[in-house]
C-alpha atoms as a PDB file:
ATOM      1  CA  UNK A   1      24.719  14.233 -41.885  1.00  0.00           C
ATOM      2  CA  UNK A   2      24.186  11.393 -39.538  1.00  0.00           C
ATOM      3  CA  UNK A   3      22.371   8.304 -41.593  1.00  0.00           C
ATOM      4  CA  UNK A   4      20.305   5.616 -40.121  1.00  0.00           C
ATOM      5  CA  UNK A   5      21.212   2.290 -39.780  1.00  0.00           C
ATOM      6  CA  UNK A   6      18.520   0.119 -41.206  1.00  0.00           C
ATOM      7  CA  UNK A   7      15.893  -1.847 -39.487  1.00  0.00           C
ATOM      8  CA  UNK A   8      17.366  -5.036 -39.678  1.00  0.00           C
ATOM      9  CA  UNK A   9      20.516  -3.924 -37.647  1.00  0.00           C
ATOM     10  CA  UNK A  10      19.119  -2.390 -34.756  1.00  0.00           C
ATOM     11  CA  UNK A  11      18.205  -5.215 -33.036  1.00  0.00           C
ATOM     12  CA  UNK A  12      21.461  -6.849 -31.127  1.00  0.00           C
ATOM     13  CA  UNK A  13      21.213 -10.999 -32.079  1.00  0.00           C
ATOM     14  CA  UNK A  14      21.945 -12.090 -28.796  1.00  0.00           C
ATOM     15  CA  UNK A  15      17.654 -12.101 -27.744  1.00  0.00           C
ATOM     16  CA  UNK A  16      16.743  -9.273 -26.705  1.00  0.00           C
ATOM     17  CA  UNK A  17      15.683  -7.728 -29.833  1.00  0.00           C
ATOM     18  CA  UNK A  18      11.516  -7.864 -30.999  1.00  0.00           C
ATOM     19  CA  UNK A  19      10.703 -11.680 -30.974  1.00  0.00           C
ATOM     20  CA  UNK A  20       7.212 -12.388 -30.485  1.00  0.00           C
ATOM     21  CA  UNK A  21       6.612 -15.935 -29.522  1.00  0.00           C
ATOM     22  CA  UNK A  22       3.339 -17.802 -29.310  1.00  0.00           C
ATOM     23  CA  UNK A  23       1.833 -14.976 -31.292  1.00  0.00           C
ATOM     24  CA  UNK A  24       2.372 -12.282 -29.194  1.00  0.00           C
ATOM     25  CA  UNK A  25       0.690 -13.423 -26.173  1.00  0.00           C
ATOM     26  CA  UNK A  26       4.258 -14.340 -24.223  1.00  0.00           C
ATOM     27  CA  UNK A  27       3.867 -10.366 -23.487  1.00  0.00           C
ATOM     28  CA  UNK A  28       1.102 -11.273 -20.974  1.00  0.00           C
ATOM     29  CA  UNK A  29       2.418 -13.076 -18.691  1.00  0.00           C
ATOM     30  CA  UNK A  30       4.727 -12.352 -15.429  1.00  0.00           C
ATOM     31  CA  UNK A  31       8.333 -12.685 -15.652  1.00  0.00           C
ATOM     32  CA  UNK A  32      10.028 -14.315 -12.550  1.00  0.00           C
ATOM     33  CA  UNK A  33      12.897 -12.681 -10.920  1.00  0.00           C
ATOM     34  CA  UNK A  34      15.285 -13.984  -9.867  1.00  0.00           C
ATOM     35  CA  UNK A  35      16.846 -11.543  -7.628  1.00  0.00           C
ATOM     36  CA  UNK A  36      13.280 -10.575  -5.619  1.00  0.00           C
ATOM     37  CA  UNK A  37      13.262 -13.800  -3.602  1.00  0.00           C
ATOM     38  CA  UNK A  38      10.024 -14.798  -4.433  1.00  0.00           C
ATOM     39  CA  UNK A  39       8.649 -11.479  -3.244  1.00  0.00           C
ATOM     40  CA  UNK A  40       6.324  -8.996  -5.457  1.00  0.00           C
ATOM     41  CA  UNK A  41       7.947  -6.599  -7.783  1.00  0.00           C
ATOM     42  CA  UNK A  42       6.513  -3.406  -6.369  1.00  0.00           C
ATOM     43  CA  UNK A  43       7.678  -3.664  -3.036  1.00  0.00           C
ATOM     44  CA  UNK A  44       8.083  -0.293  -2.058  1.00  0.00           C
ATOM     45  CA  UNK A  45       4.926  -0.350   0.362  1.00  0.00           C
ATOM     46  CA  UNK A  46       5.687  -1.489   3.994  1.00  0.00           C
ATOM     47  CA  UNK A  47       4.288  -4.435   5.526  1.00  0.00           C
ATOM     48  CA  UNK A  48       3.988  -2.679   9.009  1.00  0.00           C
ATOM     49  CA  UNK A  49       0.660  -1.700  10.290  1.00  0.00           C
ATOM     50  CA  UNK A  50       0.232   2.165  10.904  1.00  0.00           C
ATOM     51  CA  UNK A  51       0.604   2.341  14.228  1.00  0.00           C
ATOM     52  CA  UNK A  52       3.863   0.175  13.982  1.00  0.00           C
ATOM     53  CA  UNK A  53       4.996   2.772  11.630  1.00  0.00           C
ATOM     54  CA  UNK A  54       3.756   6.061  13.538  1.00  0.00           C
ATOM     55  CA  UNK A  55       5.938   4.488  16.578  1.00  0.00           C
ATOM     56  CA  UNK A  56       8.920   4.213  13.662  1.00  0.00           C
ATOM     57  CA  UNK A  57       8.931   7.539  12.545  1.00  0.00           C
ATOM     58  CA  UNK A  58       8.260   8.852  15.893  1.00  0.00           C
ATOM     59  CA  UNK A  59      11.131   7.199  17.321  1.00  0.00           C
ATOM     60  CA  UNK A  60      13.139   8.055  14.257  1.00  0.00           C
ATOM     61  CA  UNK A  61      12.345  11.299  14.372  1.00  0.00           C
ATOM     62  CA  UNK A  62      13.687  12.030  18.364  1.00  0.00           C
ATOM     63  CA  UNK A  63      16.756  10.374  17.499  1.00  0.00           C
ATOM     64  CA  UNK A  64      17.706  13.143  14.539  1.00  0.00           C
ATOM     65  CA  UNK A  65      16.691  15.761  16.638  1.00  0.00           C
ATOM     66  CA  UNK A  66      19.137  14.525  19.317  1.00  0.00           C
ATOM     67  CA  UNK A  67      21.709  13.899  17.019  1.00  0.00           C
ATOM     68  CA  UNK A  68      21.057  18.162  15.823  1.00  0.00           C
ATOM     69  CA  UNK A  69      19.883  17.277  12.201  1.00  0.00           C
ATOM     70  CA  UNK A  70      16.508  19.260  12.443  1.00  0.00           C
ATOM     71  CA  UNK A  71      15.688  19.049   8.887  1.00  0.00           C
ATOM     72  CA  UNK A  72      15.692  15.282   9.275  1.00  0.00           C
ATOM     73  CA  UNK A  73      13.713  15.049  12.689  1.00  0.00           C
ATOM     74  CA  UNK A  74      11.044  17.824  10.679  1.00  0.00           C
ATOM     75  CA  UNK A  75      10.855  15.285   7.613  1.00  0.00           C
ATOM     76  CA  UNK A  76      10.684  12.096   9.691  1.00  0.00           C
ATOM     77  CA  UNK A  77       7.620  14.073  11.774  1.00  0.00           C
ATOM     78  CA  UNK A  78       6.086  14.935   9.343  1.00  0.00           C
ATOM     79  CA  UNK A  79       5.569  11.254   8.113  1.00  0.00           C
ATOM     80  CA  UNK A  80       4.710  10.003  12.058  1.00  0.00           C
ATOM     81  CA  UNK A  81       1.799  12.857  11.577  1.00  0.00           C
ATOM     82  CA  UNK A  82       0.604  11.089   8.732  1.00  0.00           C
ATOM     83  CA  UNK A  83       0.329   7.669  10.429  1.00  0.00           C
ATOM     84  CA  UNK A  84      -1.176   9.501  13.189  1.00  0.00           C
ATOM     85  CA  UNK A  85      -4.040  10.371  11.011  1.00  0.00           C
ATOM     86  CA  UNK A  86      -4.207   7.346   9.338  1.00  0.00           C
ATOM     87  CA  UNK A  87      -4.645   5.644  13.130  1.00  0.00           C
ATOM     88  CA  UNK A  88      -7.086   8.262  14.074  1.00  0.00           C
ATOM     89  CA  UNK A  89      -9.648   7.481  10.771  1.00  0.00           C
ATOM     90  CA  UNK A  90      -8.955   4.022  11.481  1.00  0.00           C
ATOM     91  CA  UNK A  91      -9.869   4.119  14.811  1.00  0.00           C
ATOM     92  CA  UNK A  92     -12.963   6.414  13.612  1.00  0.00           C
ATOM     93  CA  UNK A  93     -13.931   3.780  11.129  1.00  0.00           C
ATOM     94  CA  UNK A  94     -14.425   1.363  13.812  1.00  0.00           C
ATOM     95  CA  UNK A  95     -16.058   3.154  16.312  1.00  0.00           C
ATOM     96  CA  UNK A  96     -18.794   4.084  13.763  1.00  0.00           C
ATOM     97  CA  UNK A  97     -19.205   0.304  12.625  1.00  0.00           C
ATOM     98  CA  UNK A  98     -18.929  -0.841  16.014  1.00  0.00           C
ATOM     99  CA  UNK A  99     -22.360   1.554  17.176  1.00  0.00           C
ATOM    100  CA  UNK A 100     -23.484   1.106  13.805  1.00  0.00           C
ATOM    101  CA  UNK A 101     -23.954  -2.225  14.727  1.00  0.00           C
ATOM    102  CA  UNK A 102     -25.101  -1.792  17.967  1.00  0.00           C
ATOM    103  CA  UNK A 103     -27.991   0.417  16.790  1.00  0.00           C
ATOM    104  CA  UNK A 104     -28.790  -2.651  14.339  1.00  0.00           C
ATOM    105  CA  UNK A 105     -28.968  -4.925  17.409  1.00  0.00           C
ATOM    106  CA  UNK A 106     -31.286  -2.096  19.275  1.00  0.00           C
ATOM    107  CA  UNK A 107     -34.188  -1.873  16.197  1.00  0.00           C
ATOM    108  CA  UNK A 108     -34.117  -5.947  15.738  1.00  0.00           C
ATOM    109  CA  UNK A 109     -34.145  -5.776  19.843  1.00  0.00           C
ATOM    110  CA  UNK A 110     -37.653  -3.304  19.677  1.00  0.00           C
ATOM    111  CA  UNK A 111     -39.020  -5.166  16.560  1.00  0.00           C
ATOM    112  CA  UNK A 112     -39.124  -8.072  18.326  1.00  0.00           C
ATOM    113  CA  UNK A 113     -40.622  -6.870  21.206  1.00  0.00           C
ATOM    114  CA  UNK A 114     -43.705  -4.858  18.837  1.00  0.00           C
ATOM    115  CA  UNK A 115     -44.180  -8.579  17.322  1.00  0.00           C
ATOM    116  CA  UNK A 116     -43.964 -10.016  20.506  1.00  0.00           C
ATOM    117  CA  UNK A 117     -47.091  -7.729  22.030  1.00  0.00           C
ATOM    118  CA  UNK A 118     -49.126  -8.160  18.845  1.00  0.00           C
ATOM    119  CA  UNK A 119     -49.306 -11.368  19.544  1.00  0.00           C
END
């Protein structure tokens, strides 16, 4: 039957066994690397803004239908759909702050104008 090797073997000598340094607290901190060039480790979101990216896909998307690869024009649609949406609650978003704000401006405006007859 297969035995164990013990503990004290397991661990290859070259560093990269358990070491704890500085009492543990090495584990804490980031670890440079070298091959990222200086950029963040989880780079896997995009750096374009969503309508950038709806124009991407959409582009992308016209291309593999012309090409006759429908499954890939369907999956590349299906993500310029989802920027599309994103746009549309962005756009949303600011329309409602924008006349939020403007209804603000309207109440100051007519309590003004009560404070203003008072006196």
């Amino acid at each position: 039957m297969f035995q164990r090797k013990p503990s004290r073997f397991r661990h290859k000598p070259n560093g990269r066994g358990r070491r704890i340094h500085n009492g543990g607290s090495d584990h804490n901190r980031l670890r440079s690397n070298s091959f990222s060039n200086n950029q963040k480790r989880s780079n896997f979101r995009n750096n374009q803004s969503a309508e950038k990216l709806l124009e991407k896909y959409s582009t992308l998307a016209k291309e593999a239908s012309t090409s006759g690869d429908k499954t890939l024009s369907e999956n590349y649609l299906q993500h310029a759909d989802h920027y599309a949406r994103v746009v549309n609650e962005k756009n949303n978003r600011l329309s409602n702050q924008v006349n939020n704000k403007i209804i603000d401006v309207k109440t100051v405006d007519n309590k003004i104008e009560t404070e203003k007859s008072k006196v």
